[in-house]
N, C-alpha and C. Protein backbone atom coordinates (compact mmCIF):
# COMPACT_ATOMS: atom_id res chain seq x y z
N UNK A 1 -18.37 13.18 -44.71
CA UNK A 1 -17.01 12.83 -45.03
C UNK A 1 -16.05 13.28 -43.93
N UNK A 2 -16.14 14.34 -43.09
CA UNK A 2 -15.30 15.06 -42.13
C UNK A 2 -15.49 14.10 -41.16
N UNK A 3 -16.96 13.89 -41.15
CA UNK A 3 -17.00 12.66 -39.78
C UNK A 3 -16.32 11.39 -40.00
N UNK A 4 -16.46 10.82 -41.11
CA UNK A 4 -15.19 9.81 -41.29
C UNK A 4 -14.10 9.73 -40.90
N UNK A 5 -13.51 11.07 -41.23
CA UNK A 5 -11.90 11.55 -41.38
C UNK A 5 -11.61 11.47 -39.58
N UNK A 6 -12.93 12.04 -38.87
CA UNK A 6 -12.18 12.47 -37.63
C UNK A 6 -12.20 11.17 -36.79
N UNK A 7 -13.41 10.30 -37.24
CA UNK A 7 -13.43 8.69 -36.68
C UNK A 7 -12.38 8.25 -36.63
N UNK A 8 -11.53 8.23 -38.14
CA UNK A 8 -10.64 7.44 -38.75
C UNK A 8 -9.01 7.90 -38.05
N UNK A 9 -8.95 8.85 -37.50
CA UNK A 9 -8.16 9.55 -36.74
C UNK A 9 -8.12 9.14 -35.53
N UNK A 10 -9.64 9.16 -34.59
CA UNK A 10 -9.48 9.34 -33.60
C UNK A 10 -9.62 7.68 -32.75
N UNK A 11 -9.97 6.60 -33.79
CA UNK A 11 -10.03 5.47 -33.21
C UNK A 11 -7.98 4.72 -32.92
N UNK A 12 -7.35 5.24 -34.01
CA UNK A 12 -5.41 5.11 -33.85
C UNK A 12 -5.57 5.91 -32.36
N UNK A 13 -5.47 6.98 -32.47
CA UNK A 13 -5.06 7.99 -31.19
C UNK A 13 -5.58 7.43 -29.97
N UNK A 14 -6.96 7.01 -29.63
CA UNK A 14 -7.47 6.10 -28.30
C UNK A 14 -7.08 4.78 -28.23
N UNK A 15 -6.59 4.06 -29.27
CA UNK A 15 -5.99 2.80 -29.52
C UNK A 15 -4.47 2.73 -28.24
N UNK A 16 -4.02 3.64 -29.16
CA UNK A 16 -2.40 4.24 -28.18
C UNK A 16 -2.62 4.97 -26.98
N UNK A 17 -3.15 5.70 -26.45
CA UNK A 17 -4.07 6.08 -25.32
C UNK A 17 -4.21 4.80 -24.14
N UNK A 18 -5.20 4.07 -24.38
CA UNK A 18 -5.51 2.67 -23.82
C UNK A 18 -4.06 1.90 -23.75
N UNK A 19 -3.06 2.01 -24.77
CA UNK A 19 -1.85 0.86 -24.46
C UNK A 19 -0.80 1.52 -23.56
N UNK A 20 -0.82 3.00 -23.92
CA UNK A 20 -0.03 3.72 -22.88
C UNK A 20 -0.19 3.08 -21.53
N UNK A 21 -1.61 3.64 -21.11
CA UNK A 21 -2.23 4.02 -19.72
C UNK A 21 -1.84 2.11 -19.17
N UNK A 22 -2.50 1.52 -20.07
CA UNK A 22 -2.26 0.36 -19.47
C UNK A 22 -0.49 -0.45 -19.32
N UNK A 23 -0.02 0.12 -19.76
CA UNK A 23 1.43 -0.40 -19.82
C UNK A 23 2.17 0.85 -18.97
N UNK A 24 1.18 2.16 -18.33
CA UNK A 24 2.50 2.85 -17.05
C UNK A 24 2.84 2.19 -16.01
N UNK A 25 3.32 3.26 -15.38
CA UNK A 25 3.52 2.13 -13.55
C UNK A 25 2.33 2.66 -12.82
N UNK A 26 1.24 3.10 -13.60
CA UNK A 26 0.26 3.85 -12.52
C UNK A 26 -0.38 2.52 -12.08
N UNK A 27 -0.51 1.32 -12.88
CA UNK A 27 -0.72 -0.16 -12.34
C UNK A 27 -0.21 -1.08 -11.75
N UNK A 28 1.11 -0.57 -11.43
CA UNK A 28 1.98 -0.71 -10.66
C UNK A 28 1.95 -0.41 -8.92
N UNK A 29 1.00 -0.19 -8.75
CA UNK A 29 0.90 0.18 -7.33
C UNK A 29 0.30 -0.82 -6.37
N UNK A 30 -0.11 -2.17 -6.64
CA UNK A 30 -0.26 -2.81 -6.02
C UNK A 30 0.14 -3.78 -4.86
N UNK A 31 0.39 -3.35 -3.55
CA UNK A 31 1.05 -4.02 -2.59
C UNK A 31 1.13 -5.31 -2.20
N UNK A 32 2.09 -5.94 -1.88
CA UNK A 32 2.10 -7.10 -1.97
C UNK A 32 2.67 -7.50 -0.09
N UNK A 33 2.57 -8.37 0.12
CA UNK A 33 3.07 -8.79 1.81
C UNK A 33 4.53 -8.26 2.11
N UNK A 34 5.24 -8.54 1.19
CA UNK A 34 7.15 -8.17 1.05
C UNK A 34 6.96 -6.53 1.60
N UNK A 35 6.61 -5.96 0.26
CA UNK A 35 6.63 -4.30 0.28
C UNK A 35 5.87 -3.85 1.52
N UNK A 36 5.06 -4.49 1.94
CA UNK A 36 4.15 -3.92 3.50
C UNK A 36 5.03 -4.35 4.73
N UNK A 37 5.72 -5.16 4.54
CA UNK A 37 6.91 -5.86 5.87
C UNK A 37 7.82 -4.71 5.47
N UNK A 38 8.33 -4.06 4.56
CA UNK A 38 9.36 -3.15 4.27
C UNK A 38 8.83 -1.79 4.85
N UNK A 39 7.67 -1.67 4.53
CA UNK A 39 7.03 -0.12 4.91
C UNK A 39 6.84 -0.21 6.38
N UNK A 40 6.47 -1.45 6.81
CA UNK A 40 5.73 -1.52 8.38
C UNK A 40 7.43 -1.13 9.32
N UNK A 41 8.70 -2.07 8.98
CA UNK A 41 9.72 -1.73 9.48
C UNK A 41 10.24 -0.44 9.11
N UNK A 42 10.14 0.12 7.93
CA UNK A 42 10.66 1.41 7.88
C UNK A 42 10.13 2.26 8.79
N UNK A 43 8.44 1.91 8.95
CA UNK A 43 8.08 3.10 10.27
C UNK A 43 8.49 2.77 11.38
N UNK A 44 9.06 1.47 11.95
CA UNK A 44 9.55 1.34 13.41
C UNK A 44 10.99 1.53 12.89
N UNK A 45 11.67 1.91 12.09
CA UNK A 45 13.44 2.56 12.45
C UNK A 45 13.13 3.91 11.80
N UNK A 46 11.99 4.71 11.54
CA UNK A 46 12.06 5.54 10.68
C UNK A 46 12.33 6.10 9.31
N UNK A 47 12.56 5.23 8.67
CA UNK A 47 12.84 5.47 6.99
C UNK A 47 11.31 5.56 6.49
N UNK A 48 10.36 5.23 6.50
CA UNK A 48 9.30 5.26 5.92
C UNK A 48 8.53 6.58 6.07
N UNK A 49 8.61 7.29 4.36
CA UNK A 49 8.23 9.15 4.66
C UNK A 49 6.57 8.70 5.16
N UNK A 50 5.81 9.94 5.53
CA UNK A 50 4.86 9.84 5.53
C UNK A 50 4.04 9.76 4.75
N UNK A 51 4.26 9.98 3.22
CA UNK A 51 3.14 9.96 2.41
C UNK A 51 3.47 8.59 2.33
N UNK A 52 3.88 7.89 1.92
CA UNK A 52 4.30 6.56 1.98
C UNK A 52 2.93 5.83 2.59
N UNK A 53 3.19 5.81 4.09
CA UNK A 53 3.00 5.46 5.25
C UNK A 53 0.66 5.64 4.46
N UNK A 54 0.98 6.99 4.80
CA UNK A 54 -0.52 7.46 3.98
C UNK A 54 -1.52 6.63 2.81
N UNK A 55 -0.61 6.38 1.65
CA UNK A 55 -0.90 6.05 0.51
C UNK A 55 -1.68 4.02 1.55
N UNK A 56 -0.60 3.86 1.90
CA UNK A 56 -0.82 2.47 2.64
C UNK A 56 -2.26 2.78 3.25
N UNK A 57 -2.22 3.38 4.42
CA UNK A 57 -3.75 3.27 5.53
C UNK A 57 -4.45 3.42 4.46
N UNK A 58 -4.65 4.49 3.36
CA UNK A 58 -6.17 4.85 2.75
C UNK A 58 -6.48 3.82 1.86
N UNK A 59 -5.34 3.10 1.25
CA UNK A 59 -6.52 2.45 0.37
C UNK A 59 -6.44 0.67 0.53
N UNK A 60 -7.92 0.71 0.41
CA UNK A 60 -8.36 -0.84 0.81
C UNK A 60 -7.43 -2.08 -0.04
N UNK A 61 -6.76 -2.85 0.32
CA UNK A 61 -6.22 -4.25 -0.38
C UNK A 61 -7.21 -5.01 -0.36
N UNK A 62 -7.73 -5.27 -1.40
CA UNK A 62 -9.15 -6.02 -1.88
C UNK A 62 -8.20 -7.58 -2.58
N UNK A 63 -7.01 -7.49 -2.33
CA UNK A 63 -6.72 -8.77 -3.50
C UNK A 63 -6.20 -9.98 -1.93
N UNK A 64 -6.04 -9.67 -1.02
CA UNK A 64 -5.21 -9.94 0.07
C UNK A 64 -5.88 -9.94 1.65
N UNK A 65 -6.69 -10.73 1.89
CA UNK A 65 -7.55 -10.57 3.26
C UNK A 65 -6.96 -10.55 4.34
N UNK A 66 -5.88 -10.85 4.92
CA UNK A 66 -4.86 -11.38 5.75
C UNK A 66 -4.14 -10.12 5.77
N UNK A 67 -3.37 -9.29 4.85
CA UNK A 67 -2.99 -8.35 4.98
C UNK A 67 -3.67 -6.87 4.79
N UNK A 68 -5.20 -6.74 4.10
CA UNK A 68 -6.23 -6.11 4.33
C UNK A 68 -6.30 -5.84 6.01
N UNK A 69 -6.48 -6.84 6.86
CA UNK A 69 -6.78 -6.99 8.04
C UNK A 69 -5.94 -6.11 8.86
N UNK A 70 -4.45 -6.00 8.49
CA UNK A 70 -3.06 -5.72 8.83
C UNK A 70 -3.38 -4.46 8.66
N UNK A 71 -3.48 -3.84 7.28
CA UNK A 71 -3.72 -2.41 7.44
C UNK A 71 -4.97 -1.76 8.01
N UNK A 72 -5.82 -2.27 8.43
CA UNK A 72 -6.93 -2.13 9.44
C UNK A 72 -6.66 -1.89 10.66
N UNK A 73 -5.86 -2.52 11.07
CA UNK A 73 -5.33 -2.01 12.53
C UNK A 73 -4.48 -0.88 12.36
N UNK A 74 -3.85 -1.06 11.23
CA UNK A 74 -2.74 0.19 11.00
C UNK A 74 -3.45 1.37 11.05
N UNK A 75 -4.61 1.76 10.82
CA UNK A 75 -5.68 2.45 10.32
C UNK A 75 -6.01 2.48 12.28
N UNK A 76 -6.64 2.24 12.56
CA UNK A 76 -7.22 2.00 13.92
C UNK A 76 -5.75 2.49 14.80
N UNK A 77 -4.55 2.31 14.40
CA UNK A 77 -3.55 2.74 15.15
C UNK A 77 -3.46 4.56 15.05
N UNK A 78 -3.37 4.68 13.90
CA UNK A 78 -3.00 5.99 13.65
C UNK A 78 -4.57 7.08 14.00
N UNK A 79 -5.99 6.42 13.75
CA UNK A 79 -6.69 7.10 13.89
C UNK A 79 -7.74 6.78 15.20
N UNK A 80 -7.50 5.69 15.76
CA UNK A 80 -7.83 5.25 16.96
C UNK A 80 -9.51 5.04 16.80
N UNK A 81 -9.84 4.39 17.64
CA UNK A 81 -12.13 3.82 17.73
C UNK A 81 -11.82 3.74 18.85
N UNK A 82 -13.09 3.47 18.96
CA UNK A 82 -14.06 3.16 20.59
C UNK A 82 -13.09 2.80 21.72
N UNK A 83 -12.26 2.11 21.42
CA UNK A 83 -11.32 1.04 22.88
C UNK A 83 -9.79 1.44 22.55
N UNK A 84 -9.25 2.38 21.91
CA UNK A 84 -8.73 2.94 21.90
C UNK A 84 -8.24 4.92 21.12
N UNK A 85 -7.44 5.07 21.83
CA UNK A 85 -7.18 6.31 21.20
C UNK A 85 -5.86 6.87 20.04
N UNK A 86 -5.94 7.58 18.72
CA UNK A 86 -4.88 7.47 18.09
C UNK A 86 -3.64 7.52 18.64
N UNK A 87 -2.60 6.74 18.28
CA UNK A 87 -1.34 7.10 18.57
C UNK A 87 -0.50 7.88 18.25
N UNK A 88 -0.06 8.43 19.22
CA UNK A 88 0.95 10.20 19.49
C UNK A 88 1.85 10.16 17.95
N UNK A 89 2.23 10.84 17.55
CA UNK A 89 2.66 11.24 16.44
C UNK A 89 4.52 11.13 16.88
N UNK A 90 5.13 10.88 16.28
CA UNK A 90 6.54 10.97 16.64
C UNK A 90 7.53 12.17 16.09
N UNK A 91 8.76 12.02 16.60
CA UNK A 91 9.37 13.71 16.19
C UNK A 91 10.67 12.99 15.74
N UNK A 92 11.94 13.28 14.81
CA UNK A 92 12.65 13.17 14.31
C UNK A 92 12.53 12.37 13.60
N UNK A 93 11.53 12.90 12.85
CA UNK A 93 11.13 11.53 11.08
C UNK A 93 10.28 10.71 11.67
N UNK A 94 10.01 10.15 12.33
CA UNK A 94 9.19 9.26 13.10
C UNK A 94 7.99 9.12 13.02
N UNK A 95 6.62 8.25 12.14
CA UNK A 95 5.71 8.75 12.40
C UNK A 95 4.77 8.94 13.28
N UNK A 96 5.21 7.80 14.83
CA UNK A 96 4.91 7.34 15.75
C UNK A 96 5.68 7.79 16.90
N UNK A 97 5.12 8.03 18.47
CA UNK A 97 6.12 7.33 19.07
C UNK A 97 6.66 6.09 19.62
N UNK A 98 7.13 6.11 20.61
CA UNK A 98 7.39 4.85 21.11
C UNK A 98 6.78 3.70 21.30
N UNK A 99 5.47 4.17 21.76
CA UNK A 99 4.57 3.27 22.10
C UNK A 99 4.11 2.77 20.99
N UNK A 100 3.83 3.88 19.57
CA UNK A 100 2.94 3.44 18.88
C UNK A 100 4.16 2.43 17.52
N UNK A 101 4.98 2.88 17.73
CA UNK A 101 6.02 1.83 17.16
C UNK A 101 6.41 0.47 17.22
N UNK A 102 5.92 0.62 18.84
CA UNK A 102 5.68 -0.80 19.25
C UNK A 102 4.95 -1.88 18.55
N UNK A 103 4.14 -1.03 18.24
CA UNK A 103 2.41 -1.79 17.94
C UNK A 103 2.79 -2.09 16.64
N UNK A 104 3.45 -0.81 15.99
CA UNK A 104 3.75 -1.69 14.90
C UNK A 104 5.01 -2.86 14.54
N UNK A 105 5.87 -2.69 15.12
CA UNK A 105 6.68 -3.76 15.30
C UNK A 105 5.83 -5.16 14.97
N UNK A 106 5.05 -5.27 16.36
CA UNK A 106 3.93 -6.39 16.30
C UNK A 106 3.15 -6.65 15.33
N UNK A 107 3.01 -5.78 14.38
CA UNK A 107 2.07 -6.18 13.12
C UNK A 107 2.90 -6.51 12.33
N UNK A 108 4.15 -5.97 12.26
CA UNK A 108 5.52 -6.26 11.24
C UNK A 108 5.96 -7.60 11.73
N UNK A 109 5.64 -8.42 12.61
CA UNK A 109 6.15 -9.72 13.39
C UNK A 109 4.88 -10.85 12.74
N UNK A 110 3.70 -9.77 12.96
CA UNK A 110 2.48 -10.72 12.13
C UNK A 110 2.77 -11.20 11.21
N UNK A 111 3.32 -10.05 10.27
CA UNK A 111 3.29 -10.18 8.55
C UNK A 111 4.31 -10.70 8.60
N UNK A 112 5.62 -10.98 9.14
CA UNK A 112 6.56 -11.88 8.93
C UNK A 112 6.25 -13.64 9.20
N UNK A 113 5.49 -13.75 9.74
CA UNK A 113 4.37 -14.96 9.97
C UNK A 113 3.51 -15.32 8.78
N UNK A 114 2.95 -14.45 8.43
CA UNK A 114 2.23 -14.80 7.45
C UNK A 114 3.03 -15.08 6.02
N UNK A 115 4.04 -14.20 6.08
CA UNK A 115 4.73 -14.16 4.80
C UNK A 115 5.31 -15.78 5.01
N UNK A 116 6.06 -16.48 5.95
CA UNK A 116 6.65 -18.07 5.88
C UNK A 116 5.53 -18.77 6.00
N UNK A 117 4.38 -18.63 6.27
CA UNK A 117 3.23 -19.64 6.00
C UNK A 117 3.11 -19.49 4.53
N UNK A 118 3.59 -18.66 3.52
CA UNK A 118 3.05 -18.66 2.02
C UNK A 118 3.84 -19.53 1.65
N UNK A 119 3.03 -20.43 0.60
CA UNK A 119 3.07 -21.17 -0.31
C UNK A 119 4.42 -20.98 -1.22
N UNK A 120 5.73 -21.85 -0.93
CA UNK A 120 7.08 -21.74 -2.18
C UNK A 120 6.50 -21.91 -3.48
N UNK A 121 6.66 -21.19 -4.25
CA UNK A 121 6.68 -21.37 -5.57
C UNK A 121 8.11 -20.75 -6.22
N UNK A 122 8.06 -21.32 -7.36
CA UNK A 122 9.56 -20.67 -8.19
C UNK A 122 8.83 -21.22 -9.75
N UNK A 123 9.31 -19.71 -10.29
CA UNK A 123 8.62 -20.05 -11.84
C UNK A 123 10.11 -20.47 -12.83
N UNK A 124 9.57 -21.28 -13.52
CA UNK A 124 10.85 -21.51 -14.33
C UNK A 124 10.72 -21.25 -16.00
């Protein structure tokens, strides 16, 4: 009978559990081309903190191949391979310097490319 009681309890409580979790903004974190053109320019004028900047390189965009690609180099910028070496770190907020700001500029010029090749839609 206790085992009933605590079933009968505990299936409401994981019910609300599951609608929470799924209705926070922790699912909310998914980047989209807009918000990566915003982050990529914030690091070439400096507004973009570093964890920011962070959260972006580490994790893979699996929904988006084109801009997957984008943060791959971003990744290869900051931590450098074979044919090149990472880029210098910058000083007054900056996460880059000059040079390496550059580079991103150019990926922020990509993604502004890619973003007017997307498809208009408008929902009504």
């Amino acid at each position: 009978m206790e085992v009933l009681i605590t079933v009968a309890l505990a299936i409401p409580i994981l019910a609300l559990l599951i609608w929470v979790l799924s209705r926070s903004a922790m699912g909310g974190q998914r980047i989209d081309r807009r918000s990566a053109l915003v982050l990529l320019e914030g690091v070439v004028s400096g507004e973009t903190p570093q964890a920011r900047w962070d959260l972006f390189v580490s994790y893979p965009i699996t929904w988006d191949e084109e801009l997957e690609a984008i943060r791959r180099r971003c990744v290869v910028l900051q931590e450098g391979d074979d044919q090149s070496p990472p880029a210098v770190g910058g000083i007054g907020g900056y996460i880059f310097n000059r040079a390496g700001r550059a580079e991103v500029a150019k990926l922020a010029e990509e993604l502004k490319a890619l973003i007017a090749q997307e498809p208009y839609q408008r929902d009504f």
